[in-house]
Protein backbone atom coordinates (compact mmCIF):
# COMPACT_ATOMS: atom_id res chain seq x y z
CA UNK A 1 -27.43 47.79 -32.05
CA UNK A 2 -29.06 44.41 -32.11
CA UNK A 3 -29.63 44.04 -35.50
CA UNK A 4 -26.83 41.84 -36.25
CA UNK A 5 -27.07 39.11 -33.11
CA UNK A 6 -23.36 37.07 -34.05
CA UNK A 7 -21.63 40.37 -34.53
CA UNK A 8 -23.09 41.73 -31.35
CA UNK A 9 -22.45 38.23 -29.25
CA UNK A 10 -19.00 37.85 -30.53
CA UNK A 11 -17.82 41.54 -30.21
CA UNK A 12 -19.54 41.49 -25.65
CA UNK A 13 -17.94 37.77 -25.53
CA UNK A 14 -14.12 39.45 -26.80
CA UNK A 15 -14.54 42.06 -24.24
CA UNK A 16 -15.08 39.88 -21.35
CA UNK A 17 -12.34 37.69 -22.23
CA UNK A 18 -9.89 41.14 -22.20
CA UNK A 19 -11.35 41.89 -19.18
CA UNK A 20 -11.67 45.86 -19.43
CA UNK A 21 -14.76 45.86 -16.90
CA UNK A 22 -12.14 44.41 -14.04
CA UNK A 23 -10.91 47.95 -14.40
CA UNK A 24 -12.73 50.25 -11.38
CA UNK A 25 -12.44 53.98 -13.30
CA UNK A 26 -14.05 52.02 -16.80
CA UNK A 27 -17.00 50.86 -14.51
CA UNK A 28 -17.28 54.32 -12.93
CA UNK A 29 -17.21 55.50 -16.48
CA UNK A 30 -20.12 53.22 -17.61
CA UNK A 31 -22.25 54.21 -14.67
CA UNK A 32 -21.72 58.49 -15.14
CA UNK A 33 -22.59 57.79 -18.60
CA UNK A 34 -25.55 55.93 -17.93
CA UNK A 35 -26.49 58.07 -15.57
CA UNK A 36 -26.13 61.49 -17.87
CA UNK A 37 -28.37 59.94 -20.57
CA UNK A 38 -30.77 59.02 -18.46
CA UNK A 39 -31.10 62.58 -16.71
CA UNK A 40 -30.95 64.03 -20.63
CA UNK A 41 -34.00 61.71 -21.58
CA UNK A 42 -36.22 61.79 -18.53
CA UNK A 43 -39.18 63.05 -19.60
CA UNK A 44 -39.12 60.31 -22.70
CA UNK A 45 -38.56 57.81 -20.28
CA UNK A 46 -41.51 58.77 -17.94
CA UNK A 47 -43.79 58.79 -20.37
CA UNK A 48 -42.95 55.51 -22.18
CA UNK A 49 -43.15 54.01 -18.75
CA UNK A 50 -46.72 55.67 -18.47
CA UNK A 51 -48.03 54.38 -21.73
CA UNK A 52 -46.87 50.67 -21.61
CA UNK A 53 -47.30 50.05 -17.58
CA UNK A 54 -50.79 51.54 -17.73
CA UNK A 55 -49.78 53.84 -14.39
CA UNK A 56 -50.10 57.54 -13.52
CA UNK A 57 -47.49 59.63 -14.03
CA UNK A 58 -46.41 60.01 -10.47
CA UNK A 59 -46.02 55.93 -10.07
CA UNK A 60 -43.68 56.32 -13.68
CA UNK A 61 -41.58 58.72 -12.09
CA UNK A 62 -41.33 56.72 -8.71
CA UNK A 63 -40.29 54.18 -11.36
CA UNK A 64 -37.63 56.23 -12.78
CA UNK A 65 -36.32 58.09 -9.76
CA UNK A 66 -35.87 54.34 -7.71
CA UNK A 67 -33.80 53.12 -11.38
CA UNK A 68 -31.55 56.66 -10.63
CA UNK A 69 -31.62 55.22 -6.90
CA UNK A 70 -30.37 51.79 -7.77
CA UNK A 71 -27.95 52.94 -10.39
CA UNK A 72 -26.36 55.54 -7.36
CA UNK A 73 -25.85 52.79 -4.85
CA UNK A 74 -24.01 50.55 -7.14
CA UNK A 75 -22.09 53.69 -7.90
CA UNK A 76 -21.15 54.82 -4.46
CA UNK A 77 -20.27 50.88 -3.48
CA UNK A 78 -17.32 51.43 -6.45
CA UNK A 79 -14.35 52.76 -4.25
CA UNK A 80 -10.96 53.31 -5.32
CA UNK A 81 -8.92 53.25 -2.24
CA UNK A 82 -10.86 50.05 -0.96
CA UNK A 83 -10.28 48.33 -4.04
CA UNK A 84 -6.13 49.07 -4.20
CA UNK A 85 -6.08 48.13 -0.64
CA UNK A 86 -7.62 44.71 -1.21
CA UNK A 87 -5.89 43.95 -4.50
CA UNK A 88 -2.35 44.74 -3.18
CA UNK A 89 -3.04 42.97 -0.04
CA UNK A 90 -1.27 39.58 -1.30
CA UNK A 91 1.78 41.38 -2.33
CA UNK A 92 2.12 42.87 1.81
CA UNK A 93 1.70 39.50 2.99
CA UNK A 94 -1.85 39.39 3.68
CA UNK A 95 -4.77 37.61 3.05
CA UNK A 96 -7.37 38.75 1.21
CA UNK A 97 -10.35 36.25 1.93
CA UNK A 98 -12.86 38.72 0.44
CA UNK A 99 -11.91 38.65 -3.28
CA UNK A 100 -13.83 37.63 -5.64
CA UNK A 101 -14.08 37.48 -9.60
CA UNK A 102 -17.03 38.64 -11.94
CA UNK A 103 -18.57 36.20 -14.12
CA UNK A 104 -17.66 37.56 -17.67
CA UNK A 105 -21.11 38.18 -18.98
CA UNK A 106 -24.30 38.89 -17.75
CA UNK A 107 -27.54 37.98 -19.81
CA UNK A 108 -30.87 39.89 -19.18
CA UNK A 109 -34.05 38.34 -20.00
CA UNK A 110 -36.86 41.55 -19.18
CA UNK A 111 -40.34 41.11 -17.59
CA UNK A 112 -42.83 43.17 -19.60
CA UNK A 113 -43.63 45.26 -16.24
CA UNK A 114 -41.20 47.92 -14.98
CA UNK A 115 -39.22 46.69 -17.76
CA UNK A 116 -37.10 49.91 -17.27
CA UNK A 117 -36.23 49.61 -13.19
CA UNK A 118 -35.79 45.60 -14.17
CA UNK A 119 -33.24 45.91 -16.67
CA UNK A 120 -31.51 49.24 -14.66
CA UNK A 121 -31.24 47.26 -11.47
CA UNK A 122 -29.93 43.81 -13.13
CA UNK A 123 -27.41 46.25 -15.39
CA UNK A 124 -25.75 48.47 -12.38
CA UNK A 125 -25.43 45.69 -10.54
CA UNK A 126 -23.40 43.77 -13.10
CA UNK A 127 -21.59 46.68 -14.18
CA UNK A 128 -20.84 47.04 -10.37
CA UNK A 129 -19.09 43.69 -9.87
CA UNK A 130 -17.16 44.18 -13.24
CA UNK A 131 -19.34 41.41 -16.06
CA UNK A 132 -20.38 42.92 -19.94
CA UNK A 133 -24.11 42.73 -20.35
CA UNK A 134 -26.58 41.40 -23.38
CA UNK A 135 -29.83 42.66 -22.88
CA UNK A 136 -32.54 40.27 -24.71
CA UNK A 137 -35.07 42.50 -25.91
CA UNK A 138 -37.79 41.40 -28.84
CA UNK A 139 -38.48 44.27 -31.61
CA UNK A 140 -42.00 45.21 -29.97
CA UNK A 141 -43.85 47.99 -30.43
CA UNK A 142 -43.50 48.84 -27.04
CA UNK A 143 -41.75 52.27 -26.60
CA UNK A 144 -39.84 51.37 -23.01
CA UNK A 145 -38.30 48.20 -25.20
CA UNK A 146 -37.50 51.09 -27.78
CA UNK A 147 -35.43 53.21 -25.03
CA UNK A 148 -33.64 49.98 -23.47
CA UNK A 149 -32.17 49.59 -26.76
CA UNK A 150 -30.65 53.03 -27.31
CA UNK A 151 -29.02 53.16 -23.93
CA UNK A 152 -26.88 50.22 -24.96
CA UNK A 153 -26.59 51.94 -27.95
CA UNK A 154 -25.88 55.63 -27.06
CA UNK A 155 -24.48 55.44 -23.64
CA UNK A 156 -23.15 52.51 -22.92
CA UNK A 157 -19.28 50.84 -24.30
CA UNK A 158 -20.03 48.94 -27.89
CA UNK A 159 -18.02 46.06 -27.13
CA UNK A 160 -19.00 45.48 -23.53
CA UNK A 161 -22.79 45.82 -23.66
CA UNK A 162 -24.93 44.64 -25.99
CA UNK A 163 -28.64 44.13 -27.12
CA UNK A 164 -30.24 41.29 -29.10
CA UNK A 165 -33.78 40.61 -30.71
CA UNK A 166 -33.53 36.71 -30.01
CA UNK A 167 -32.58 33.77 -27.79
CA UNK A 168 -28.86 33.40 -28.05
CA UNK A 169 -27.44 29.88 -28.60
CA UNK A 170 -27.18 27.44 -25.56
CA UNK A 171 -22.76 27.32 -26.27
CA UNK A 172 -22.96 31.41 -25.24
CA UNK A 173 -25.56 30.82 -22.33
CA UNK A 174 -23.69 27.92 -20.56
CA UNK A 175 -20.63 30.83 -20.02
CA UNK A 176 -23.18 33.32 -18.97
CA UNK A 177 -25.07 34.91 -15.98
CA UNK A 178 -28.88 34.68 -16.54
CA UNK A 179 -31.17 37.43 -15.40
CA UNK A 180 -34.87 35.60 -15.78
CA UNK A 181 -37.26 38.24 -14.86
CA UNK A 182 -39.90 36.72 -17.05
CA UNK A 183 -39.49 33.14 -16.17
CA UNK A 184 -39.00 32.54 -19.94
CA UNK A 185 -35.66 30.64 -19.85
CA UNK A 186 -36.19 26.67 -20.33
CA UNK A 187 -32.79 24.69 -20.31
CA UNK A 188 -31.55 21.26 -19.80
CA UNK A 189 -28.91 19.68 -18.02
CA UNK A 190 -26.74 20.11 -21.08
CA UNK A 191 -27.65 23.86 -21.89
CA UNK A 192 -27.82 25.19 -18.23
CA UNK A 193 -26.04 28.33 -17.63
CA UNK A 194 -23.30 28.90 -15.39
CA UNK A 195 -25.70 30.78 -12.98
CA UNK A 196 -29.72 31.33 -13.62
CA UNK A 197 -30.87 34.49 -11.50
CA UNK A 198 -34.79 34.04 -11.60
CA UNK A 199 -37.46 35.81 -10.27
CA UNK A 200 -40.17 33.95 -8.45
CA UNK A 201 -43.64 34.15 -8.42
CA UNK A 202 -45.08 32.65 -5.40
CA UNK A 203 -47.94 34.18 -3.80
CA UNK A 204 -47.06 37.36 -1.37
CA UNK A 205 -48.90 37.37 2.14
CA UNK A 206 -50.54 39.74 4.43
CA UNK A 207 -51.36 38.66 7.86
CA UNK A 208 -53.54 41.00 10.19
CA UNK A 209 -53.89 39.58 13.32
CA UNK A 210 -56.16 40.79 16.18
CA UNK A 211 -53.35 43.41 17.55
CA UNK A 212 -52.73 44.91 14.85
CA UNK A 213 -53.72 48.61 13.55
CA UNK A 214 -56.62 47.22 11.16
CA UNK A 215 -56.68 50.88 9.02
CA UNK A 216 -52.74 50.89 8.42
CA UNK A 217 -52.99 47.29 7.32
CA UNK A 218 -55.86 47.86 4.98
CA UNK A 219 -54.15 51.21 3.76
CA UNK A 220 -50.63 49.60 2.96
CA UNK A 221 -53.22 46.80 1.09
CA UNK A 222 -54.91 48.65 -0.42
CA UNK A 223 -51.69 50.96 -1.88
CA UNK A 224 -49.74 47.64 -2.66
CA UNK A 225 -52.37 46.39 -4.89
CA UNK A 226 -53.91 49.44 -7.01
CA UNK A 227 -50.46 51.00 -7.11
CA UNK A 228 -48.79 50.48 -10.70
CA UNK A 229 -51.83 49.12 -12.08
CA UNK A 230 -52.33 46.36 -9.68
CA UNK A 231 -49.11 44.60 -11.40
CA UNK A 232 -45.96 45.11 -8.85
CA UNK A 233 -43.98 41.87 -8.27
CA UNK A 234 -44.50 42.20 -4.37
CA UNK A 235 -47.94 43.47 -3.94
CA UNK A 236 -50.03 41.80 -1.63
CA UNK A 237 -51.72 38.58 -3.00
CA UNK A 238 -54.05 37.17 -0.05
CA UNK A 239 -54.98 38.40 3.34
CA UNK A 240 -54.99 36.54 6.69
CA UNK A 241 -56.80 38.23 9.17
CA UNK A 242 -57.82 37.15 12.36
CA UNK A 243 -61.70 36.89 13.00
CA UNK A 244 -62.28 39.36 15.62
CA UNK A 245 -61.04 42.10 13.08
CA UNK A 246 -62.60 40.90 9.57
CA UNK A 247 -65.18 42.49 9.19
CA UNK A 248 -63.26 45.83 10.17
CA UNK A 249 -60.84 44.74 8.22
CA UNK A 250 -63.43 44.89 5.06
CA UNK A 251 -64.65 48.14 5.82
CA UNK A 252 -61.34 49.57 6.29
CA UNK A 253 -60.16 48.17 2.90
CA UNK A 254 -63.15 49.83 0.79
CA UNK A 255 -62.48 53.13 2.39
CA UNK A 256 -58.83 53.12 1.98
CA UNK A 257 -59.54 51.93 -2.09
CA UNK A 258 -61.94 54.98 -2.41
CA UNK A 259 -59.54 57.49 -0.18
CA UNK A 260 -56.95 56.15 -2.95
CA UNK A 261 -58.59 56.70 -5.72
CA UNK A 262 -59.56 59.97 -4.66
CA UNK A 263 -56.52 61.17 -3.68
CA UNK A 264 -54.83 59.67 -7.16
CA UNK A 265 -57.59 61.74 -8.95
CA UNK A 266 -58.72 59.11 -10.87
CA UNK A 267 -61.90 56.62 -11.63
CA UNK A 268 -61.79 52.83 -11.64
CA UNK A 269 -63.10 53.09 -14.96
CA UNK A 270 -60.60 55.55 -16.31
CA UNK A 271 -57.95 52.41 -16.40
CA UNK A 272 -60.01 49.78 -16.79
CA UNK A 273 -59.94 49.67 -20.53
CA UNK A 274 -55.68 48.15 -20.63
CA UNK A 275 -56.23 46.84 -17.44
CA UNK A 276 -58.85 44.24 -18.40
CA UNK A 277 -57.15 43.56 -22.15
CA UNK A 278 -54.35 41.18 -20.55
CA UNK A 279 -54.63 38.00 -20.42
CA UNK A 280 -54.14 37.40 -16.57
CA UNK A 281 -56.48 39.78 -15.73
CA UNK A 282 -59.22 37.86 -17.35
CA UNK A 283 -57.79 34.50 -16.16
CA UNK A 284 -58.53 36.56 -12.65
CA UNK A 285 -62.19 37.26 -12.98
CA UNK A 286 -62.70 33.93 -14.51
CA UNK A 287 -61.14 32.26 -11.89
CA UNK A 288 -63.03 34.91 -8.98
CA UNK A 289 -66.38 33.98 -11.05
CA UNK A 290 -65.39 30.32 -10.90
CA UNK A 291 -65.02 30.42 -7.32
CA UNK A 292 -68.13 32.48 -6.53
CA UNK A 293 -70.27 29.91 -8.04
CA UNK A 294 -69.05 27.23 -6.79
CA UNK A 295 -69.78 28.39 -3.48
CA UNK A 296 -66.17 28.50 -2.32
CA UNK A 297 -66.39 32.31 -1.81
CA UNK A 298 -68.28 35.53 -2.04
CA UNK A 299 -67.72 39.40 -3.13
CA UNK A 300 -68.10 41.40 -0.66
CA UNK A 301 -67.56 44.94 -2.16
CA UNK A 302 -67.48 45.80 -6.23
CA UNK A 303 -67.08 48.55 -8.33
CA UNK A 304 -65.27 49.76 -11.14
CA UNK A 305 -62.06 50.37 -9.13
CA UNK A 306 -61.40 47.04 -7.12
CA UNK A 307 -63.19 43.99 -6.00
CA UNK A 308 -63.27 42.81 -2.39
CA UNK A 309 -63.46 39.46 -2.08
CA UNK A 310 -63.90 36.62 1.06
CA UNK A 311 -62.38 33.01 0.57
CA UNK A 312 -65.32 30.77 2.65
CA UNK A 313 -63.48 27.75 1.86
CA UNK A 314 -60.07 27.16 2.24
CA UNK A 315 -59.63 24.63 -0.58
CA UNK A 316 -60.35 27.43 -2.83
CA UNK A 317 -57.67 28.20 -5.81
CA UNK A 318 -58.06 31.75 -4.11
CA UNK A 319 -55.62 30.69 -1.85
CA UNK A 320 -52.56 30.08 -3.25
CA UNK A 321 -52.88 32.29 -6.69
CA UNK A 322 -51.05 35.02 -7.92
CA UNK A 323 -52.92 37.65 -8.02
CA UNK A 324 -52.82 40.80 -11.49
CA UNK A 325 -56.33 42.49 -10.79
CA UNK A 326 -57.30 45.01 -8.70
CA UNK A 327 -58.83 42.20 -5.90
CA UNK A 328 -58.37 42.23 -2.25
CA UNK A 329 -58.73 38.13 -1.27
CA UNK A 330 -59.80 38.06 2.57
CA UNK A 331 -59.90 35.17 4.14
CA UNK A 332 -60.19 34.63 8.30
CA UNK A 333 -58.00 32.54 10.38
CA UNK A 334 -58.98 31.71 13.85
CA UNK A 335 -55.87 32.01 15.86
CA UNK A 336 -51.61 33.08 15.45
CA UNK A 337 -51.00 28.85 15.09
CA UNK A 338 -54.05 28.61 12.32
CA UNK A 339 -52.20 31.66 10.36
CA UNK A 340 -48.93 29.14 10.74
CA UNK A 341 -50.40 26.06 9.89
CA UNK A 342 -52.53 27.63 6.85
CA UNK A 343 -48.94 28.72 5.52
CA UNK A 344 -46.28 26.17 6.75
CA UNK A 345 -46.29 23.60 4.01
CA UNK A 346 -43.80 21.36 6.15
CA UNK A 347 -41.02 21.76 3.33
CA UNK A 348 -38.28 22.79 2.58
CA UNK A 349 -39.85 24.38 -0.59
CA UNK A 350 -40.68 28.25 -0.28
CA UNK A 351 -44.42 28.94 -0.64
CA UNK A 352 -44.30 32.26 0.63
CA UNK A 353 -43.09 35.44 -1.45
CA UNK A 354 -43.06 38.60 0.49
CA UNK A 355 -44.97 38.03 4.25
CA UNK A 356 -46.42 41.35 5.23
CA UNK A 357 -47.25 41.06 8.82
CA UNK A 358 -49.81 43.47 10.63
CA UNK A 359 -49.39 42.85 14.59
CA UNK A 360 -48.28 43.37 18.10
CA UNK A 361 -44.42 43.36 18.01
CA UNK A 362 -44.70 39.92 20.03
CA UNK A 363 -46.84 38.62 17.86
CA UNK A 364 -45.12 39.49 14.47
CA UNK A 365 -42.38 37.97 16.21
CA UNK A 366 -43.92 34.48 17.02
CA UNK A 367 -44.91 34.75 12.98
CA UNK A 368 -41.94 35.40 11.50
CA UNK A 369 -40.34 33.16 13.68
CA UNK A 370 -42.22 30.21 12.40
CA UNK A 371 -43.28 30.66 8.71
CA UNK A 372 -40.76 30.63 6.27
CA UNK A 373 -40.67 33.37 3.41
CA UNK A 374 -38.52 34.86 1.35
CA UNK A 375 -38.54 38.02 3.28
CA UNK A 376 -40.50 39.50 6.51
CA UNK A 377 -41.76 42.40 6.68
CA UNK A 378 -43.28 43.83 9.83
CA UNK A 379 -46.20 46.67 9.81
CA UNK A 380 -45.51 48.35 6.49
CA UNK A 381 -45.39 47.72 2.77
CA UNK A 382 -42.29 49.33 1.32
CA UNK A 383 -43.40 51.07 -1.83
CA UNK A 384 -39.39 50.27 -3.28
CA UNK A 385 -40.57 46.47 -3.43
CA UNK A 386 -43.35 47.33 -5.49
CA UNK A 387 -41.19 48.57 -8.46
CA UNK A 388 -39.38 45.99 -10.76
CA UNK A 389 -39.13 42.30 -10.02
CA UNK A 390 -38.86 40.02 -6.97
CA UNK A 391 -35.17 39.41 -5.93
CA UNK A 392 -33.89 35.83 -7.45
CA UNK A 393 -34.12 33.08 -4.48
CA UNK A 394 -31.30 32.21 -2.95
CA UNK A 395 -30.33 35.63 -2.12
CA UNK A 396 -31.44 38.03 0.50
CA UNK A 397 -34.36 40.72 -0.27
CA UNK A 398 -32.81 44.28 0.06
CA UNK A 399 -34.44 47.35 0.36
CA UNK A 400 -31.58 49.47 -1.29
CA UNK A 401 -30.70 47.53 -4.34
CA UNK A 402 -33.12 44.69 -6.40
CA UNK A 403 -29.70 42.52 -7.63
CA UNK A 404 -26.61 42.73 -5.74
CA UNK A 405 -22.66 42.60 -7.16
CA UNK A 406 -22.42 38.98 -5.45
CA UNK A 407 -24.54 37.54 -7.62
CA UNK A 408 -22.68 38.16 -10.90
CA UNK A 409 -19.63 37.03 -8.55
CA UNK A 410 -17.59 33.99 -8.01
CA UNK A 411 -16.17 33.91 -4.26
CA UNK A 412 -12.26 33.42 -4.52
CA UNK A 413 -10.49 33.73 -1.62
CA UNK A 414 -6.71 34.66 -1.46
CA UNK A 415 -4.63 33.21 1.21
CA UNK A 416 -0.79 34.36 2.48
CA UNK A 417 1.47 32.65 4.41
CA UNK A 418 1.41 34.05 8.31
CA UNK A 419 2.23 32.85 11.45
CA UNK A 420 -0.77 31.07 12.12
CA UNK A 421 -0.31 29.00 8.77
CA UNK A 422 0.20 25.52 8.93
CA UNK A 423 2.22 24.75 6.66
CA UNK A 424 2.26 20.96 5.31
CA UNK A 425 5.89 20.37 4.72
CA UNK A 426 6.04 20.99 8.69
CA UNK A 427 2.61 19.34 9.77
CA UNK A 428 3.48 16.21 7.86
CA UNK A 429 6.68 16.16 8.99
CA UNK A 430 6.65 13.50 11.37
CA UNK A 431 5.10 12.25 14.56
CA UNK A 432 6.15 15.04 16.24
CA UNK A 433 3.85 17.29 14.90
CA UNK A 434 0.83 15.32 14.10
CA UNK A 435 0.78 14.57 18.15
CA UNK A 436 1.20 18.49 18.57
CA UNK A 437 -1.91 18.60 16.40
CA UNK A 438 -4.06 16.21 18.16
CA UNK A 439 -3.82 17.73 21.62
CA UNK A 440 -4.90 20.85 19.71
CA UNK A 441 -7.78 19.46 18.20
CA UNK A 442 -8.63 17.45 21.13
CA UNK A 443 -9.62 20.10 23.79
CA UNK A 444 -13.18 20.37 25.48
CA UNK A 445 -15.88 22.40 23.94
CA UNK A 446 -16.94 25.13 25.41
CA UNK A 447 -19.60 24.77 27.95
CA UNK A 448 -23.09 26.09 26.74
CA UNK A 449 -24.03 27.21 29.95
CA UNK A 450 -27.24 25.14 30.08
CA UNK A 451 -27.73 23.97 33.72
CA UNK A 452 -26.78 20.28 34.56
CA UNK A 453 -29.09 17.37 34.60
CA UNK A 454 -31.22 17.80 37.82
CA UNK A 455 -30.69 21.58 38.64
CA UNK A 456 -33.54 23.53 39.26
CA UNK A 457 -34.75 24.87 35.73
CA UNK A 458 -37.39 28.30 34.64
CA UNK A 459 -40.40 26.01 35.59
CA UNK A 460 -38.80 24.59 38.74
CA UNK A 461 -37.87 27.84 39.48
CA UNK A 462 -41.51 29.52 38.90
CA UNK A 463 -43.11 26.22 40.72
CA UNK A 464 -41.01 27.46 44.00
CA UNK A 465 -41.85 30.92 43.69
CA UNK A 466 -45.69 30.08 42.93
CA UNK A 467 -45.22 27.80 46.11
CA UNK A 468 -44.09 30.27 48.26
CA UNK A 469 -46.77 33.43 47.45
CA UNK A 470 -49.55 31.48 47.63
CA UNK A 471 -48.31 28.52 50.38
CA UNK A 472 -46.43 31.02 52.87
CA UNK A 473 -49.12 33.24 54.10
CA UNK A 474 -51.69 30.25 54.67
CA UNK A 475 -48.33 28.47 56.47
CA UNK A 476 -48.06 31.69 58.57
CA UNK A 477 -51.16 31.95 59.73
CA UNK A 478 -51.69 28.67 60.59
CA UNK A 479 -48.74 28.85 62.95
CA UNK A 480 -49.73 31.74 64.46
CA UNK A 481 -53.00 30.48 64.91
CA UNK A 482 -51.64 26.70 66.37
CA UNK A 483 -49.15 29.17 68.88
CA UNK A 484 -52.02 31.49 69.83
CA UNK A 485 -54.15 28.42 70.90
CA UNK A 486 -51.95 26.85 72.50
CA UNK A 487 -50.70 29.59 74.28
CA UNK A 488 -54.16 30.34 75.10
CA UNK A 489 -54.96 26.75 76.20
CA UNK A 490 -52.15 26.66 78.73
CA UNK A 491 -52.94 30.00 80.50
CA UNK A 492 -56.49 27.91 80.76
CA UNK A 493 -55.35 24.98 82.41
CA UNK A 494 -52.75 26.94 84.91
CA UNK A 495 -55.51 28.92 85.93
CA UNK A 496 -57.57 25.86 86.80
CA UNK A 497 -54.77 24.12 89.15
């Protein structure tokens, strides 16, 4: 399948015009077929994953076991009973505001990494919320890009899933729902898809401040970025860490890299040979080099395995770079508010990816608070986010799915009459009625329950209170002592008459 990309195109865009994916036992069909070939094939799948990602064999089958994940979530969402009871709900008289309808086809554009949890995750979803598929997928020699194909192929319905070797044509794309996990999708406002789902690549975060446990921040670190050969979508980028704890911090992070590679069994060295041939990875060390030189920052630990590195300056590209090599950036921040104002950019434009944030709980509070990212997380690195690629913006990160059935969905809502429904043959029916409406619609808010203008407020309040500890037992005493002399003073002068 694939071969012929019109044949393929026009055979997925006749089944989404029938409609046979709207039907709840075909989808449930799709997904125990899907998930039957891949149990069959597991072992083929591991190892492809193995040999193109450049991992171990345990981070291949985290790989495959979170795709099985993903796939049985969207399964379990599919209900039966639920989905009767909402379609028939018109036909009893009720509403049924949470309908919605797929978007007839979904198009998948791969990343080259995790390739098989990124097309799994974008597929179940879409299969869950009822929308044929085309997977894009170029003839490489790649043997994961080799599998894709023969799932659509051998396991999945011919006419509502389909694979093809090239681009297709901007007429098929403007009626389609675009997966862009590569960021390889250039339109205009002419072409432009119904819906583009892509996957951002703005720097992830780490913050450690001062209260936080410095060795499980440099642990989860150092896991996020040697794990899958340095290349998951949400591994940590750059670290903010407070001064007090940096140079902890350091040390913490070079024993955690060599505890790693110790307890992985393996040698920097052992993957260095594919994990210096791409072409980001040398972009890395040329920009690190770069950097070094120009005085804008310094290595402070390097071996074969990783490279520890310390931003001096905070002009340096360092900063704000995406990250593919096996680097650690460090660089210190003075205070919670300098960790804000290093990230807030003052727009509306998101400059954070993931925010990993290593703290006291008030603390990590006060941060998340006031830096915007795409998604918080709070003392940990969850190893899920570091399979596949980073959720599309515009829609919430979850930890149980990477794509969701909403976004292959259009909202639209289905409305009965009831006895709250206002009817416009009767509201428009004369005076009567529209002066019924405005005494509705001109009642008093609700109070907010802030105090009025003048009442004594948290700070009057604690003013009082302050007052009154530290005023009341000078007051006291004075008064005693003013009563005990005069007291004193008038047994003195009775005694003298």
């Amino acid at each position: 399948m694939g071969e012929n990309c019109d044949e393929t195109l026009g055979r997925v865009k006749l089944a989404a015009i029938d409609g046979r994916m709207r039907i709840l036992r075909f989808r449930q069909l799709q997904f125990q077929n899907l998930y039957q070939y891949l149990i069959q094939n597991r072992d083929v799948f591991i190892e492809a994953t193995q040999f193109d990602d450049g991992c171990t064999k345990e981070e291949a089958e985290i790989e495959f076991a979170s795709a099985l994940i993903d796939l049985r979530n969207h399964y379990d969402a599919l209900d039966l009973t639920t989905d009767l009871e909402q379609e028939y709900r018109v036909s009893k008289g009720q509403c049924n505001e949470a309908h919605k309808v797929a978007i007839g086809i979904v198009y998948i554009i791969p990343d080259t990494i995790s390739a098989l949890f990124g097309v799994l995750s974008a597929l179940c979803a879409a299969i869950q919320a009822g929308s044929c598929c085309i997977l894009e997928m170029e003839n490489t020699t790649r043997k994961t890009s080799v599998l894709l194909r023969q799932i659509f192929s051998e396991s999945m319905n011919k006419d509502a899933f389909g694979v093809v070797l090239s681009r297709a044509s901007p007429p098929l794309l403007l009626q389609c729902v675009v997966v862009d996990q590569a960021r390889k999708l250039r339109t205009t406002d002419d072409s432009k898809p119904c819906r583009v789902l892509t996957s951002p690549a703005t720097p992830n975060v780490a913050l450690v401040d001062r209260t936080a446990d410095v060795e499980l921040a440099a642990k989860e670190v150092v896991a996020s970025r040697l794990a899958f050969d340095a290349r998951g979508r949400y591994a940590v980028d750059a670290v903010f860490v407070n001064e007090f704890v940096a140079d902890a911090l350091a040390t913490a992070v070079v024993q955690a890299a060599q505890k790693y590679f110790g307890q992985h069994k393996i040698a920097g060295s052992q993957r260095s040979t594919r994990y210096l041939s791409s072409k980001s990875d040398i972009s890395d060390i040329a920009l690190l080099e770069n950097e070094v030189r120009l005085g804008r920052a310094k290595v402070v630990h390097s071996d074969s395995g990783m490279t520890v590195v310390e931003v001096l300056e905070r002009s340096s590209a360092l900063v704000n770079t995406k990250v593919s090599s096996r680097t650690v950036i460090l660089i210190r921040s003075t205070s919670l508010d300098d960790f804000i104002d290093v990230l807030d950019n003052g727009s509306s434009q998101l400059s954070v990816g993931a925010l990993f944030v290593f703290a006291g709980p008030r603390e990590a509070k006060y941060l998340a608070q006031h830096i915007f990212s795409q998604v918080t997380i709070v003392n940990h690195i969850p190893a899920q986010l570091l399979v596949g690629p980073t959720t599309p913006i515009g829609y919430p990160v979850s930890l149980r799915t990477r794509y969701s059935a909403s976004m292959f969905e259009y909202p639209s809502p289905q409305f009965a009459v009831g006895p709250r429904s206002h009817l416009a043959s009767r509201i428009l029916a004369g005076p009567t009625k529209s002066a019924w409406l405005m005494g509705i619609a001109q009642k008093p808010l609700k109070p907010t329950g802030q105090p009025p203008p003048g009442a004594w407020g948290f700070f009057e309040q604690g003013m009082v209170i302050g007052a009154l500890v530290y005023l009341l037992p000078i007051l006291s005493v004075s008064l005693f002592g003013a009563g005990y002399a005069s007291i004193w003073g008038y047994r003195k002068f009775t005694i003298r008459s």
